[in-house]
Protein backbone atom coordinates (compact mmCIF):
# COMPACT_ATOMS: atom_id res chain seq x y z
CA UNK A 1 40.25 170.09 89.37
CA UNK A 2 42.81 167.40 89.41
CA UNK A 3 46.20 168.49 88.86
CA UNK A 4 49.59 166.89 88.10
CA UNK A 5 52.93 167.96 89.77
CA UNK A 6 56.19 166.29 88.35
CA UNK A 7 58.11 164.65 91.44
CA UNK A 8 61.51 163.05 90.22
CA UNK A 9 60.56 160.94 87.15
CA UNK A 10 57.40 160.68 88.01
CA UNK A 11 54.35 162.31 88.71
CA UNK A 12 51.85 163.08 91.84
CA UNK A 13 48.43 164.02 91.55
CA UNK A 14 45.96 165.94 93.70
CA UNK A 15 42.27 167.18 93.43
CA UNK A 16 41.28 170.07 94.48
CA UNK A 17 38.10 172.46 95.20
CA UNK A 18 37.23 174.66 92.24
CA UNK A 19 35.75 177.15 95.34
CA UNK A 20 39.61 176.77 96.81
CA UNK A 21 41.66 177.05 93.88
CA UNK A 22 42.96 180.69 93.23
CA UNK A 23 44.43 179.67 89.87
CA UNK A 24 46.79 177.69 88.11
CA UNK A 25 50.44 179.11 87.23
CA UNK A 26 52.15 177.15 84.05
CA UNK A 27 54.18 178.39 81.32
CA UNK A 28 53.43 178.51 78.08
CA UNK A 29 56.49 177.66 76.40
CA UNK A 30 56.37 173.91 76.28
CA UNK A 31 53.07 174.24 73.95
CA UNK A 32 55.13 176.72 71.26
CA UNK A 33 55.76 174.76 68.37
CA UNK A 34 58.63 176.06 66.08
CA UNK A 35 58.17 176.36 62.33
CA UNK A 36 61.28 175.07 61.40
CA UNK A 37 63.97 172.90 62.76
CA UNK A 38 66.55 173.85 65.65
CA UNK A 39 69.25 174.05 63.25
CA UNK A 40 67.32 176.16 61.24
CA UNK A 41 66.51 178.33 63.93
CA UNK A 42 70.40 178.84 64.95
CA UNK A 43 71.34 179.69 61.10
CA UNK A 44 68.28 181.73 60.36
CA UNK A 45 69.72 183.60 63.46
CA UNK A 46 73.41 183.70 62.81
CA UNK A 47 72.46 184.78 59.31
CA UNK A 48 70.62 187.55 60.35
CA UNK A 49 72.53 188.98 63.49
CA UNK A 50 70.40 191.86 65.67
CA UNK A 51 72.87 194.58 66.46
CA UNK A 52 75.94 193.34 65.27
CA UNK A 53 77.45 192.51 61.77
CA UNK A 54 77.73 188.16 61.27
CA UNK A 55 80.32 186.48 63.13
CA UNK A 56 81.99 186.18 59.61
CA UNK A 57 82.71 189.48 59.43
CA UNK A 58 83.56 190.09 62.81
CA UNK A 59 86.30 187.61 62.37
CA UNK A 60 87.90 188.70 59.35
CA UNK A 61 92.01 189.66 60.49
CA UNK A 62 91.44 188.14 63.89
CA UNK A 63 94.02 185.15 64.56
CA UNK A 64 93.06 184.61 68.08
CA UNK A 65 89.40 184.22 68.79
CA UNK A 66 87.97 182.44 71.96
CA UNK A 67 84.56 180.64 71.97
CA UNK A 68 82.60 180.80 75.21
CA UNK A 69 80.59 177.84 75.60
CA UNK A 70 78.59 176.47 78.10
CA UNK A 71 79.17 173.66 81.16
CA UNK A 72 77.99 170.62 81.81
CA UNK A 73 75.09 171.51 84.32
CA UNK A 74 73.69 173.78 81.17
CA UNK A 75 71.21 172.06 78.93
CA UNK A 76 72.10 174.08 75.84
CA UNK A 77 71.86 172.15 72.58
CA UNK A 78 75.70 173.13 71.82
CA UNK A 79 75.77 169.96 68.91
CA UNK A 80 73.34 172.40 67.32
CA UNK A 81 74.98 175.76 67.97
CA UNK A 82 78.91 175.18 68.04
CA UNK A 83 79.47 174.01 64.56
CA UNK A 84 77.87 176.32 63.05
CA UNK A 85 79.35 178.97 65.04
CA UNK A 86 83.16 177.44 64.01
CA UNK A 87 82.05 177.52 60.31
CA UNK A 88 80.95 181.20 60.63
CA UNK A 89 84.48 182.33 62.26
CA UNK A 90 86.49 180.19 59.66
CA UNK A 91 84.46 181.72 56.75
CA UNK A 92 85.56 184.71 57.22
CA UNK A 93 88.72 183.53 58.60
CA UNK A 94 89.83 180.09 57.44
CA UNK A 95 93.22 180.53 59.35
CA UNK A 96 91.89 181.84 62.57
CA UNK A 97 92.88 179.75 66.13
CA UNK A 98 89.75 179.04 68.06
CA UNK A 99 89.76 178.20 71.69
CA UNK A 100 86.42 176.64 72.74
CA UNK A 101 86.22 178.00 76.59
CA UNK A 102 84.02 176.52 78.69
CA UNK A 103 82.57 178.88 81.46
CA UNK A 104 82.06 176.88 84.02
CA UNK A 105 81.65 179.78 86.82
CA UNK A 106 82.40 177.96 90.02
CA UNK A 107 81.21 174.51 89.30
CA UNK A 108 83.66 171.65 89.46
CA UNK A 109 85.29 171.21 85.95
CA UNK A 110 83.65 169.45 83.17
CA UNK A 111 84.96 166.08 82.13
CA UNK A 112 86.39 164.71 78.85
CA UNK A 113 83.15 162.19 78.84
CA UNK A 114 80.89 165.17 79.67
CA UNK A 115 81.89 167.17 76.61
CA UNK A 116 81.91 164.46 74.51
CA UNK A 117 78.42 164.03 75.41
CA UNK A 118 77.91 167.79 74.87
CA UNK A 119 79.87 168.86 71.83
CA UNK A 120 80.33 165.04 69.75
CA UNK A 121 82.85 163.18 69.57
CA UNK A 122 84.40 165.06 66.54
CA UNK A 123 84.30 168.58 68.05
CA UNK A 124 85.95 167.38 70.83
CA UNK A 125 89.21 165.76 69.33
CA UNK A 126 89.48 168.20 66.71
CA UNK A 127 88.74 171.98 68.21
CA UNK A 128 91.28 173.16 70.85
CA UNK A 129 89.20 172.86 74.07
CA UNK A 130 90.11 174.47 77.86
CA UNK A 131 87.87 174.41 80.66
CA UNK A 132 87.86 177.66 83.01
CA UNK A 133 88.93 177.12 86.05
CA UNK A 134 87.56 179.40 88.88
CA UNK A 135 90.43 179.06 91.61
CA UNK A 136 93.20 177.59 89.09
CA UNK A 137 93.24 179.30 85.63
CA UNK A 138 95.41 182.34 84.93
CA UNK A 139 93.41 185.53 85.65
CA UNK A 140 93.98 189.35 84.39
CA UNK A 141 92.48 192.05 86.91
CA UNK A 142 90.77 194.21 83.94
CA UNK A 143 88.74 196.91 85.70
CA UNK A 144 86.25 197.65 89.20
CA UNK A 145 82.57 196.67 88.39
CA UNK A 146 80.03 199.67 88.87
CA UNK A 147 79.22 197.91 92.75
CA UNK A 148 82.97 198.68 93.13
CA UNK A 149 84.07 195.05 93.08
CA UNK A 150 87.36 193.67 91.03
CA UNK A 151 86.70 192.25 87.81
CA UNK A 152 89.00 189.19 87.52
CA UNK A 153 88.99 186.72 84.33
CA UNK A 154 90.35 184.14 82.64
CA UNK A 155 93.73 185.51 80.76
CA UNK A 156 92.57 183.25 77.71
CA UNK A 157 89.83 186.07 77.04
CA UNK A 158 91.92 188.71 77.58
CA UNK A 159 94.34 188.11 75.02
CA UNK A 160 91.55 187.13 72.49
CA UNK A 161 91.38 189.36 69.34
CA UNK A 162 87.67 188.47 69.08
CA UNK A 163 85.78 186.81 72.05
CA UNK A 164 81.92 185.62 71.25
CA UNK A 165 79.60 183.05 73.19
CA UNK A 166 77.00 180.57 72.79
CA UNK A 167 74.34 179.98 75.65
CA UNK A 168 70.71 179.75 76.55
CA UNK A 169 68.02 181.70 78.01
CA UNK A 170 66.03 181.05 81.02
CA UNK A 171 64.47 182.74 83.90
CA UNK A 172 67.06 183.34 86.78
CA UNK A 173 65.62 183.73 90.21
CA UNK A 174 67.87 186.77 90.82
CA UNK A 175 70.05 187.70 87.49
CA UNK A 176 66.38 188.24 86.01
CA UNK A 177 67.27 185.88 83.35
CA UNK A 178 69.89 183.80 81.91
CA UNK A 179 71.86 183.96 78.76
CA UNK A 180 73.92 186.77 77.37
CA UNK A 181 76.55 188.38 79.08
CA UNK A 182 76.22 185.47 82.10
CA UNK A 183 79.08 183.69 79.69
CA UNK A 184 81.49 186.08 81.04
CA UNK A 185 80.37 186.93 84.42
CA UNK A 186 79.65 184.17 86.25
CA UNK A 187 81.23 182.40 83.16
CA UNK A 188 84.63 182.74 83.17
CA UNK A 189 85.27 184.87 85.98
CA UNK A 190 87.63 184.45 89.32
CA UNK A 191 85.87 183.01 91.94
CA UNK A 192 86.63 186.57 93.60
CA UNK A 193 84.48 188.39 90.98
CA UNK A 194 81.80 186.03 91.35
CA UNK A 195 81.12 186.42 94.95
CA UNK A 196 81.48 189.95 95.19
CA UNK A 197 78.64 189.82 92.42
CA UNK A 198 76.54 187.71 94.72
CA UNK A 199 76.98 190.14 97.66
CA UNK A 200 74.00 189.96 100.40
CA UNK A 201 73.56 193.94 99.01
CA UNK A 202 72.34 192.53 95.83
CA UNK A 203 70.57 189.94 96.54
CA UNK A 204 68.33 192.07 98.80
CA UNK A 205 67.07 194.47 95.93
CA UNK A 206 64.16 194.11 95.14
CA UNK A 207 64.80 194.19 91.14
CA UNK A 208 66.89 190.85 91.72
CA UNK A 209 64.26 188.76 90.75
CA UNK A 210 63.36 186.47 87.84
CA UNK A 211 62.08 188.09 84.82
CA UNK A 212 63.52 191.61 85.95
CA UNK A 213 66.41 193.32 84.17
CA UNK A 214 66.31 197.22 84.71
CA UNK A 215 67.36 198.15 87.79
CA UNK A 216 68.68 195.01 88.72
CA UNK A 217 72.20 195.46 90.74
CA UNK A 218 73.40 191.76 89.30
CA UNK A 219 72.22 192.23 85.51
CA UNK A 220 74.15 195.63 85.86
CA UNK A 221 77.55 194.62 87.46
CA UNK A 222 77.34 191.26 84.42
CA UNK A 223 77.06 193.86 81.62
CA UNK A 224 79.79 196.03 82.60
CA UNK A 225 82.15 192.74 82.60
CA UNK A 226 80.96 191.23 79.35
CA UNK A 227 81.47 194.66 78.00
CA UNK A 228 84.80 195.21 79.53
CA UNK A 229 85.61 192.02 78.56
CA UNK A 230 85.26 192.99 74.79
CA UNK A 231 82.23 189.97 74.38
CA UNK A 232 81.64 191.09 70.66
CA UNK A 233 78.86 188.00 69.67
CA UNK A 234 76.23 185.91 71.17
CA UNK A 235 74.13 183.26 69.54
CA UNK A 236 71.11 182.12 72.25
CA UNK A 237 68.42 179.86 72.28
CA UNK A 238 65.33 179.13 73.97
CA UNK A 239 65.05 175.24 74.94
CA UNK A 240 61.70 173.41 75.44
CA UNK A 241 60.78 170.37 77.79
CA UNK A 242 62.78 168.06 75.82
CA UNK A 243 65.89 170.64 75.60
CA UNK A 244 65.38 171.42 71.69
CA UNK A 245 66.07 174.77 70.53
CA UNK A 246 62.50 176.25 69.84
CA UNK A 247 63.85 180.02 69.30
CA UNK A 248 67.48 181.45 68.46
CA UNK A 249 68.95 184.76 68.51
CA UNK A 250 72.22 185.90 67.34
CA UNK A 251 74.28 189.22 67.31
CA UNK A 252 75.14 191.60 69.85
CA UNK A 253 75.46 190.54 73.34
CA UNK A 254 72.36 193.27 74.83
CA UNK A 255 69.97 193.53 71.98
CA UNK A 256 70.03 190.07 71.02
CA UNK A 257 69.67 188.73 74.28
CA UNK A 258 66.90 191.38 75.20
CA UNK A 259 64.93 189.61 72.55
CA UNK A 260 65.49 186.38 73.07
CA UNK A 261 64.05 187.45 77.12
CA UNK A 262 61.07 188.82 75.21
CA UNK A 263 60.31 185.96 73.73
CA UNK A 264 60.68 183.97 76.69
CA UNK A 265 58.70 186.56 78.53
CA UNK A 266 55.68 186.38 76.52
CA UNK A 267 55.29 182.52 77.01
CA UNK A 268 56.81 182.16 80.98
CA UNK A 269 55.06 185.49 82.95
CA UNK A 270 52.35 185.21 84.67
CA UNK A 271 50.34 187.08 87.35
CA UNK A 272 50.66 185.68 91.00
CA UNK A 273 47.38 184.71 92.51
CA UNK A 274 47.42 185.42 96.07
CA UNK A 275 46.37 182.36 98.21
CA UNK A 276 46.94 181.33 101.98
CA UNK A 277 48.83 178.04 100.44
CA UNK A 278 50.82 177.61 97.32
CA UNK A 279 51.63 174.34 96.11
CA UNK A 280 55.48 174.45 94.04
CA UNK A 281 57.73 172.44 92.29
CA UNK A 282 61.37 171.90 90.48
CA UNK A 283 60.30 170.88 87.45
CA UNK A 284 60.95 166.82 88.79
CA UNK A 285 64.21 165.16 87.37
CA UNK A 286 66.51 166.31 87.14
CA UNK A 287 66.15 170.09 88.71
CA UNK A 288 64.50 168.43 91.97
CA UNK A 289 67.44 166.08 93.50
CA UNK A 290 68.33 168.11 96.08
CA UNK A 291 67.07 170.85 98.61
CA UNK A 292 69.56 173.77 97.42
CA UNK A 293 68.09 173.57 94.03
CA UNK A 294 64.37 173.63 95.27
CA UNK A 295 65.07 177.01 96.26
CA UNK A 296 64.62 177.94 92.78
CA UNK A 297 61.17 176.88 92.37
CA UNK A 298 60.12 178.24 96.00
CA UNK A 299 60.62 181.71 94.64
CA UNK A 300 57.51 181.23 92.73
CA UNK A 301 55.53 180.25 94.82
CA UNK A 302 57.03 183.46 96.90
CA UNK A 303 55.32 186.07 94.36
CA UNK A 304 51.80 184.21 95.19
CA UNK A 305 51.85 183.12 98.99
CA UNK A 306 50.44 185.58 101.60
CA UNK A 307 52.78 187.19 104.02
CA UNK A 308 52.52 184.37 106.89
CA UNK A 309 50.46 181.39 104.50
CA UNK A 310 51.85 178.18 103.80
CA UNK A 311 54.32 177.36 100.84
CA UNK A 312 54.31 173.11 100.11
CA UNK A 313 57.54 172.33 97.86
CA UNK A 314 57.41 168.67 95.92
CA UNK A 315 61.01 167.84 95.46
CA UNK A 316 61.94 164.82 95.61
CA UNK A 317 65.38 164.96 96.81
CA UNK A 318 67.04 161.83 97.01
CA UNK A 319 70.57 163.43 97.20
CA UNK A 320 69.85 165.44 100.45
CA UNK A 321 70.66 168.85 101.11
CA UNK A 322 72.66 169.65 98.02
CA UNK A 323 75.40 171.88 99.42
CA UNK A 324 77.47 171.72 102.90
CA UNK A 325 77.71 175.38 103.16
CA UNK A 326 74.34 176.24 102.07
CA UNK A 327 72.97 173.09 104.56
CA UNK A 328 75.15 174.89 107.53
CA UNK A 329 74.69 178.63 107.33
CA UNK A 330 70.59 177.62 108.06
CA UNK A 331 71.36 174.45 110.38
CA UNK A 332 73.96 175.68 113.06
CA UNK A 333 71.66 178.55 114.06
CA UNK A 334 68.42 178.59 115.38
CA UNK A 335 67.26 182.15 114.37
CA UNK A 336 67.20 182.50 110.74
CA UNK A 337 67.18 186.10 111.83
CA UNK A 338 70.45 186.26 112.68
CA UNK A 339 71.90 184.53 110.29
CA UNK A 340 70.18 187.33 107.54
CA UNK A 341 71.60 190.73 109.50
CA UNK A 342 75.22 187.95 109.13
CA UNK A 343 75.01 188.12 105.80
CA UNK A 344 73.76 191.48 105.18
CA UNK A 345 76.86 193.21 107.37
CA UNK A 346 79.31 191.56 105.16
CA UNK A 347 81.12 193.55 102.53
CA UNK A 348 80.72 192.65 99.10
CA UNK A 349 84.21 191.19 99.19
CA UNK A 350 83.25 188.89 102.23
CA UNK A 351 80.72 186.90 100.68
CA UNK A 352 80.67 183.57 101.38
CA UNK A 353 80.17 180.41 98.72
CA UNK A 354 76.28 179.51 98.78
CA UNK A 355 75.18 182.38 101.20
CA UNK A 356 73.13 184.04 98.46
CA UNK A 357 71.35 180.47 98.27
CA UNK A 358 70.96 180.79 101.73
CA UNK A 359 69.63 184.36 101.79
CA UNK A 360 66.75 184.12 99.44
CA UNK A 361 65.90 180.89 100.83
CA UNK A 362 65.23 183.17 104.22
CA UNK A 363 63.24 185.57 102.44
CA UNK A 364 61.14 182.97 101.74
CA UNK A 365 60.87 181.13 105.02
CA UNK A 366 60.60 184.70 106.49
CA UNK A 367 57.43 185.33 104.45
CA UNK A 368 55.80 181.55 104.96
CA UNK A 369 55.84 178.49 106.66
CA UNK A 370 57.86 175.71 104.38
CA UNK A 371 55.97 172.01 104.08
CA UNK A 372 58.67 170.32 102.09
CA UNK A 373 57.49 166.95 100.37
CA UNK A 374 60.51 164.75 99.65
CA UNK A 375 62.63 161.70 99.52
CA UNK A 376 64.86 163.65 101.99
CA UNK A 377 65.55 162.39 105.95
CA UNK A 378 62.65 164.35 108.27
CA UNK A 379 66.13 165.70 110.05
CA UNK A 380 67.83 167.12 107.05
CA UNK A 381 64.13 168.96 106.39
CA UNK A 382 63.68 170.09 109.91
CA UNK A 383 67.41 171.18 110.08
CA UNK A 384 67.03 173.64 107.18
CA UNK A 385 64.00 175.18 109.49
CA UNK A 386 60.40 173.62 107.55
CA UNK A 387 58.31 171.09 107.84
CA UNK A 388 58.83 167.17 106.43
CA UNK A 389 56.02 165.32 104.75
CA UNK A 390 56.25 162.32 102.22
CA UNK A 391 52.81 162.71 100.81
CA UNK A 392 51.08 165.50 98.96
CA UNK A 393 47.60 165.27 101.00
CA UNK A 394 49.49 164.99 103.78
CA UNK A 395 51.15 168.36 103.55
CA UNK A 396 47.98 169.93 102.39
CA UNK A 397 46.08 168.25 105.71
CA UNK A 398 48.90 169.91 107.31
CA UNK A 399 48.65 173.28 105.54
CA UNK A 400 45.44 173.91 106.43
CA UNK A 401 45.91 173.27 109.92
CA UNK A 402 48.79 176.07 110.17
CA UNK A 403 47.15 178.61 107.96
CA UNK A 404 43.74 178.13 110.49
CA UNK A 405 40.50 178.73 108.75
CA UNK A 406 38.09 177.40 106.74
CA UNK A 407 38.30 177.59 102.89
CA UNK A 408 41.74 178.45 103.19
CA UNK A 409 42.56 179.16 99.01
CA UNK A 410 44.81 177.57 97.04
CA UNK A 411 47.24 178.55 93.83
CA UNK A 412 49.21 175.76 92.30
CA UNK A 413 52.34 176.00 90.49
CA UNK A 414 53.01 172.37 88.69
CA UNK A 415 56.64 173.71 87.29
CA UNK A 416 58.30 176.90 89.70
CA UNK A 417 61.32 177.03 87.56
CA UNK A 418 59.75 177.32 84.34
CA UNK A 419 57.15 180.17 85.25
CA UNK A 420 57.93 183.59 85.63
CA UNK A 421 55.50 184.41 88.63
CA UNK A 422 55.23 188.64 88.61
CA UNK A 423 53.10 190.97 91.18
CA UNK A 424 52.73 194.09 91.40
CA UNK A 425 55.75 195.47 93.55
């Protein structure tokens, strides 16, 4: 079978042995074809809220309301969601002041250009706009999360009368999915809250994985804070290849994100096939332009590799490591060992930018050996402890070497951050 793998803007192909190949791992969601247009799909939604009376209602006698919207590293189609969203709020309160907040978690602050790009031109000099600020905004301490960390946000949503959000959902490699109460916490959270939510503990569990929500220490702790945080409304969507909305949910920030993961559930899951090497991507351009994000899709392949097989990541990587603190916890020591009991004897308090990056990268390299196909120097690769190749036979010449035996099998993965690979735990 010949099979494509996306590789920047581009694409690399390979043939391989049907008496090799375990299976083929792709998500279903790119083939769903919606019956009606994306903003049909956020009114239908808004007009028929799950769990919650419409947004209208909701802000009937509430002056100060606050908008949660996404950042610029988000694809969410916010030209389709936002203005709708507005007219719902000043229907049932014409008089009401709206602050558009944009949860930006710890990523650098969005530029004017960026949300002119992502909101229109109009939106932008019209609505009152103010992006969160991790380290600088004004916070309120409102509570201790379940894990026992301090629950720090932005003052802006404190003070609302009415706070709702827009936002898109995704598989998450350890929140279980994206979307929801994520607008809050990582959203528009202190930089404090955010690491002590990212704590080594958590990371470790076993339920923070993609796909997973019950039991999962990170969901949990984000819940509590959106709740705490009085989040009243969500509208969601579910974005295709080409970013359009292809399914929207509105309403209360649990139920109606539970069934906007559903639906993403029943296209993205699949079974891992067990195989001695697993072939991954990032999804090409642009998820795959540095190492820190290729993480990501190395989880799948994760679920389907066997304990001591061979993982090969295509990611192109033309901007190098992706993150100086992520690049230096694996670099400056030797024994990747080490650097996991580190990270696992911190407190949740002491949690260090990028280290849960760092951590489930481990797990993986801890499980298999790493053959990382890229644009990236060999000594940036062999730094971050795998293997460097610039061709895909190449690193499958080399794969078979290290896992040692004949008809060594195969499971590809063309797209390991749109597939939700599950196995039996």
């Amino acid at each position: 079978m010949q099979i494509s793998f996306p590789y920047g803007k581009e694409f690399v192909k390979l043939d391989i042995n049907d008496d090799e190949l375990q299976g083929v791992l792709v998500s279903h969601l790119h083939d769903y074809k919606a019956a009606k247009s994306p903003q049909e799909l956020v009114l239908e939604a808004l007009e028929n809220p799950i769990g919650s009376s419409k947004l209208s209602e909701l802000s009937k006698g509430k002056k100060n309301i606050v908008l949660i919207a996404s950042d610029h590293t988000r694809p969410v189609p916010s030209k389709v969601i936002i203005p709708p969203m507005l007219s719902e709020i000043r229907k049932g309160n014409p008089d009401a002041d709206i602050t558009i907040l944009i949860s930006t978690g710890c990523h650098r602050c969005t530029t004017k250009e960026e949300l002119v790009d992502k909101f229109g031109k109009e939106i932008v000099e019209r609505e009152k706009i103010v992006v969160h600020d991790c380290d600088k905004s004004e916070f309120v301490h409102i509570g201790t999360l379940p894990s026992g960390g301090d629950l720090i946000i932005n003052k802006l949503v404190v003070d609302a009368d009415l706070v709702c959000a827009e936002g898109f959902i995704e598989p998450h490699f350890f929140a279980g999915y994206s979307g929801g109460r994520k607008s809050v916490l990582p959203g528009v959270a202190s930089r404090t809250t955010v690491l002590a939510n990212h704590c080594s503990e958590f990371i470790n569990s076993d339920r923070a994985r993609t796909g997973i929500l019950e039991g999962n220490p990170i969901h949990k702790d984000m819940v509590w804070a959106a709740r705490r945080a009085k989040l009243a409304f969500i509208c969601n969507v579910v974005i295709d290849a080409e970013k359009k909305a292809i399914y929207a949910v509105a309403g209360d920030m649990e139920e109606a994100h539970k069934k906007g993961c559903e639906f993403l559930s029943s296209l993205c899951k699949v079974e891992a096939r067990a195989a001695d090497i697993v072939i991954s991507t990032n999804g090409g351009y642009p998820l795959d332009q540095n190492i820190y994000q290729a993480v990501k899709g190395m989880t799948a392949a994760e679920e389907s590799v066997k304990q001591g097989g061979v993982i090969i990541m295509l990611s192109k990587s033309n901007d190098g490591h992706g993150g100086e603190h992520f690049f230096h916890q694996m670099a400056d020591e030797e024994d990747i060992d080490k650097t996991l009991d580190l990270f696992l004897s911190r407190d949740r308090n002491e949690t260090e930018p990028d280290q849960w990056q760092t951590q489930i990268f481990i797990r993986v390299l801890k499980k298999a050996k790493v053959i990382y196909v890229s644009d990236s120097p060999d000594e940036i690769v062999k730094a971050l402890h795998m293997i460097p190749s610039h061709s895909l036979p190449e690193a499958l010449e080399i794969a078979r070497k290290l896992v040692g035996k004949k008809n060594a099998t195969i499971t590809a993965i063309p797209d390991g951050v749109s597939v939700m690979v599950i196995r039996n735990r």
